[in-house]
C-alpha atoms as a PDB file:
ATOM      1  CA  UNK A   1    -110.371-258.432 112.519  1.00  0.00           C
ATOM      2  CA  UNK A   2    -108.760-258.901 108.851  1.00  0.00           C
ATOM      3  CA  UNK A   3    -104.968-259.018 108.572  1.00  0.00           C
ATOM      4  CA  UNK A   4    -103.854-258.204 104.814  1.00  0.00           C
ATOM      5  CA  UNK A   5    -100.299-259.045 102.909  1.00  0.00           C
ATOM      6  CA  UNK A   6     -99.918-257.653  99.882  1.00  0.00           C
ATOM      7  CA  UNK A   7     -96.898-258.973  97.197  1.00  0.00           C
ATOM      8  CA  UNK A   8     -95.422-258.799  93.593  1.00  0.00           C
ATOM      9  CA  UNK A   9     -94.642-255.433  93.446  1.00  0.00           C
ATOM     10  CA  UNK A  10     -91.349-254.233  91.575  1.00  0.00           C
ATOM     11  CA  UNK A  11     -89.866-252.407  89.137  1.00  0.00           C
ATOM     12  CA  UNK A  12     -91.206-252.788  85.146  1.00  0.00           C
ATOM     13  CA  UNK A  13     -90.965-251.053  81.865  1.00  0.00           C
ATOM     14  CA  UNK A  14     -93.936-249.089  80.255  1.00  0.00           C
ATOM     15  CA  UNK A  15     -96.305-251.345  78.643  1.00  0.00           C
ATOM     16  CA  UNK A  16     -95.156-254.571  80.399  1.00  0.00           C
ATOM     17  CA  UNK A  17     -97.379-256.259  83.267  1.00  0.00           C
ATOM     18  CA  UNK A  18     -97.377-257.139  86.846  1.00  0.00           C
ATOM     19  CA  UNK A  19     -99.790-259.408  89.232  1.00  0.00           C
ATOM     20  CA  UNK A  20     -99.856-257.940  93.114  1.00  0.00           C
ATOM     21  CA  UNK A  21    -101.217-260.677  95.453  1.00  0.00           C
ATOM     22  CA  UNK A  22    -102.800-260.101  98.947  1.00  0.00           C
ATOM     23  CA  UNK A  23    -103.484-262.797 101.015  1.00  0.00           C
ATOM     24  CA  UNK A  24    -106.335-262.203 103.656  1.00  0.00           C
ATOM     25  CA  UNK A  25    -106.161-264.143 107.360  1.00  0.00           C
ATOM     26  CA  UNK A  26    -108.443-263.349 110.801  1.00  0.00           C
ATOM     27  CA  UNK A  27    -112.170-262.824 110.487  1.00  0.00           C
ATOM     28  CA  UNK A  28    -111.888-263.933 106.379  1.00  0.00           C
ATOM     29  CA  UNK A  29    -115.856-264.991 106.725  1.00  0.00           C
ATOM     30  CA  UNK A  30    -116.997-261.533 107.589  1.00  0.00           C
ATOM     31  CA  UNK A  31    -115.238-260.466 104.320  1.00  0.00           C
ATOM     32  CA  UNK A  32    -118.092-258.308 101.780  1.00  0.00           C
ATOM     33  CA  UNK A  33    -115.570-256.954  99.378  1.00  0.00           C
ATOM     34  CA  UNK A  34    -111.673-256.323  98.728  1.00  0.00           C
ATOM     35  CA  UNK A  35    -109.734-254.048  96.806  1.00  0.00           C
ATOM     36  CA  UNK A  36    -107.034-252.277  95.689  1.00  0.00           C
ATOM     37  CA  UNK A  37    -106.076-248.841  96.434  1.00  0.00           C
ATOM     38  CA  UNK A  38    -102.461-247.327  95.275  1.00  0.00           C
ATOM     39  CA  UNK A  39    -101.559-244.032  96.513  1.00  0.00           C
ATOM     40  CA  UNK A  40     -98.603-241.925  94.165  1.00  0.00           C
ATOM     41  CA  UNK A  41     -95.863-239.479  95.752  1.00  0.00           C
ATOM     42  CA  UNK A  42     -97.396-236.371  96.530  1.00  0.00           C
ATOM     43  CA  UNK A  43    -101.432-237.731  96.049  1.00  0.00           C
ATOM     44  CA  UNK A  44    -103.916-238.733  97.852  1.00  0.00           C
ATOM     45  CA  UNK A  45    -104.891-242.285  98.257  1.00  0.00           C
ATOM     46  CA  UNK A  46    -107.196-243.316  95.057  1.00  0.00           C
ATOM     47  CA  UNK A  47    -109.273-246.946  94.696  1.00  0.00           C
ATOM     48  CA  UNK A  48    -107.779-248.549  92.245  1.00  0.00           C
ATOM     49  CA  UNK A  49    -110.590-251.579  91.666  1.00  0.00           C
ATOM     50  CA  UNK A  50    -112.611-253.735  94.131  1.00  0.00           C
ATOM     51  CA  UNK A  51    -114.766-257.252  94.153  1.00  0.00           C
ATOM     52  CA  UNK A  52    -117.194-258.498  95.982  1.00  0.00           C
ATOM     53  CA  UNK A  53    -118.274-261.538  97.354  1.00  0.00           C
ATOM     54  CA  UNK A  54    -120.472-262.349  94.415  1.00  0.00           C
ATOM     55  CA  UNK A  55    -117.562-261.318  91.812  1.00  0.00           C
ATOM     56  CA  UNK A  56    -119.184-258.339  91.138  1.00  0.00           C
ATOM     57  CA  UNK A  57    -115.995-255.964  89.861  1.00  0.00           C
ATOM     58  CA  UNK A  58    -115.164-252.218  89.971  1.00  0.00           C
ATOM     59  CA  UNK A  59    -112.379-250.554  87.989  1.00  0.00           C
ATOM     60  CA  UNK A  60    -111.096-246.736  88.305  1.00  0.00           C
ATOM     61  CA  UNK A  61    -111.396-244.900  84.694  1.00  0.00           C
ATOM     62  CA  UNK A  62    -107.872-245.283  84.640  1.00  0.00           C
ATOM     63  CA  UNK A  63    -107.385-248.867  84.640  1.00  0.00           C
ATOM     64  CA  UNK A  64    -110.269-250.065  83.299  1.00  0.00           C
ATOM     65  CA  UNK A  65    -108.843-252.264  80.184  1.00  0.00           C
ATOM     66  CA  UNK A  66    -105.754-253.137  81.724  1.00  0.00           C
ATOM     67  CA  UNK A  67    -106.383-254.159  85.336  1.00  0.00           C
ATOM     68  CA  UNK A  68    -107.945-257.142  86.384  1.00  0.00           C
ATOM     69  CA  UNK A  69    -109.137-258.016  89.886  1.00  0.00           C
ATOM     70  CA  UNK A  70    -109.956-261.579  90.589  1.00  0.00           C
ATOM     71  CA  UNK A  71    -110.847-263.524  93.929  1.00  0.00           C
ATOM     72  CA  UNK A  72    -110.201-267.358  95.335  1.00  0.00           C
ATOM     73  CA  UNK A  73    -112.936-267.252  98.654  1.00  0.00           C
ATOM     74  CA  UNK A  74    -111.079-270.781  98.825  1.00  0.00           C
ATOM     75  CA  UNK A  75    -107.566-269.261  99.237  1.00  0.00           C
ATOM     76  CA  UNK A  76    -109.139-265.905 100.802  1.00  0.00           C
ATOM     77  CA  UNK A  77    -106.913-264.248  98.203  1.00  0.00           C
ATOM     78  CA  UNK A  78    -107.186-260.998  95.875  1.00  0.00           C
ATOM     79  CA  UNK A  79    -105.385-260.349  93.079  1.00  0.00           C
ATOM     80  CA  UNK A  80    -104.453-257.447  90.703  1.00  0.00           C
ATOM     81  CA  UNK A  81    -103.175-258.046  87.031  1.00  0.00           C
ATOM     82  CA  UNK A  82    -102.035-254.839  85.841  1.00  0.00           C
ATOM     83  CA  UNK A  83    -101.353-254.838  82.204  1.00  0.00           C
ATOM     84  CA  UNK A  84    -100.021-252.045  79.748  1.00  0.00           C
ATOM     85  CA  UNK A  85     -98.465-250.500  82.560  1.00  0.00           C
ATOM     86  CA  UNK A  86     -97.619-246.962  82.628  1.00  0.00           C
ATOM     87  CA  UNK A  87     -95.363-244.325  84.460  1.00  0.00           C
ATOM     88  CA  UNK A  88     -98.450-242.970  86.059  1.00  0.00           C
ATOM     89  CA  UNK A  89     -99.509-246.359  87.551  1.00  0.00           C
ATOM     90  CA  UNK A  90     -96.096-245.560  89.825  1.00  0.00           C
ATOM     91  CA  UNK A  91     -97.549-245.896  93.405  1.00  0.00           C
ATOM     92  CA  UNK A  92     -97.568-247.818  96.630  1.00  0.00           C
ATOM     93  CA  UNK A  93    -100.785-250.575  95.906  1.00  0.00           C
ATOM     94  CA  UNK A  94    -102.689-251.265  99.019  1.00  0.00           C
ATOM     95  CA  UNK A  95    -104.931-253.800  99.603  1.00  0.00           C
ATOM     96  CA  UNK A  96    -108.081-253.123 101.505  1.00  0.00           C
ATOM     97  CA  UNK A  97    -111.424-254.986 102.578  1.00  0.00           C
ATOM     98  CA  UNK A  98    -114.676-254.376 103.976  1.00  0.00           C
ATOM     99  CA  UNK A  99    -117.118-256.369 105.962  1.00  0.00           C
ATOM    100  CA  UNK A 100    -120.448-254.341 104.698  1.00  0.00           C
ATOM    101  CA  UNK A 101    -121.765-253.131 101.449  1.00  0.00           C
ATOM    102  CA  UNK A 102    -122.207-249.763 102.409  1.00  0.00           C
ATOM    103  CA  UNK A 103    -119.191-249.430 105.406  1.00  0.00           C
ATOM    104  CA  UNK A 104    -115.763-248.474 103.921  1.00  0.00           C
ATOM    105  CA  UNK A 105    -112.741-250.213 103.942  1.00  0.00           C
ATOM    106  CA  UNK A 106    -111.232-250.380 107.128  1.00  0.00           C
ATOM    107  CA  UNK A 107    -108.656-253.041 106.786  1.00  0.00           C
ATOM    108  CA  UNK A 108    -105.528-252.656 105.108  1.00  0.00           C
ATOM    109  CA  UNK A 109    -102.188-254.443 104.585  1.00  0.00           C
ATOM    110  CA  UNK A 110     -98.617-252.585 104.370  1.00  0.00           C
ATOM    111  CA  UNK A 111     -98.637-251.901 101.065  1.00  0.00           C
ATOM    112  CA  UNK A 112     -96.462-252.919  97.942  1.00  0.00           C
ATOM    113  CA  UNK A 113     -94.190-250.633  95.463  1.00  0.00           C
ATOM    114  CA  UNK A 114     -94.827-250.712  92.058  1.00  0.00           C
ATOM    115  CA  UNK A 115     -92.671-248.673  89.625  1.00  0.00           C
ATOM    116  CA  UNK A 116     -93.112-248.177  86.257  1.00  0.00           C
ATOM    117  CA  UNK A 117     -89.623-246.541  84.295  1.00  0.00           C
ATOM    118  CA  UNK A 118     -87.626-247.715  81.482  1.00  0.00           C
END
């Protein structure tokens, strides 16, 4: 079993940046992927980007340009820069992980708020 913490959510102005952080304990070898997932007021949950354990990378059409995902295996840590933020990026950011290329994500941590208003 994976246990997930996400942090560095918070409030910031459109067009200014922010770097969530989930740190990944348990069954961290059986890892195959992690992501992000962010899920708006009144919408369903959408992925937001994912890696796997080769650094492969997958953005959403929205963030693609602005969003960065990154891994440390080392640290068992995921990250999410998000750049050029806007008011629609306003969500609750989960992250997630998988143990199997083709199984879904099935772990998740609490989730972080992430708010972007002038």
């Amino acid at each position: 079993q994976v246990q997930l913490v996400e942090s560095g959510g918070g409030l910031v102005q459109p067009g200014g940046s922010l770097r969530l952080s989930c740190a990944a304990s348990g069954s961290i070898f059986s890892i195959y992927a992690m992501g992000w997932y962010r899920q708006a007021p009144g919408k369903e949950r959408e992925q937001v980007a994912y890696i796997i354990t080769n650094s492969s990378t997958n953005y959403a059409d929205s963030v693609k340009g602005r969003f960065t995902i990154s891994r440390d295996n080392a640290k068992s840590t995921v990250d999410l820069q998000m750049n050029s933020l806007k008011p629609e990026d306003t969500a609750v950011y989960f992250c997630a992980a998988k143990t199997t290329r083709f199984g879904t994500f099935r772990s998740w941590g609490q989730g972080t708020q992430v708010t972007v208003s002038s």
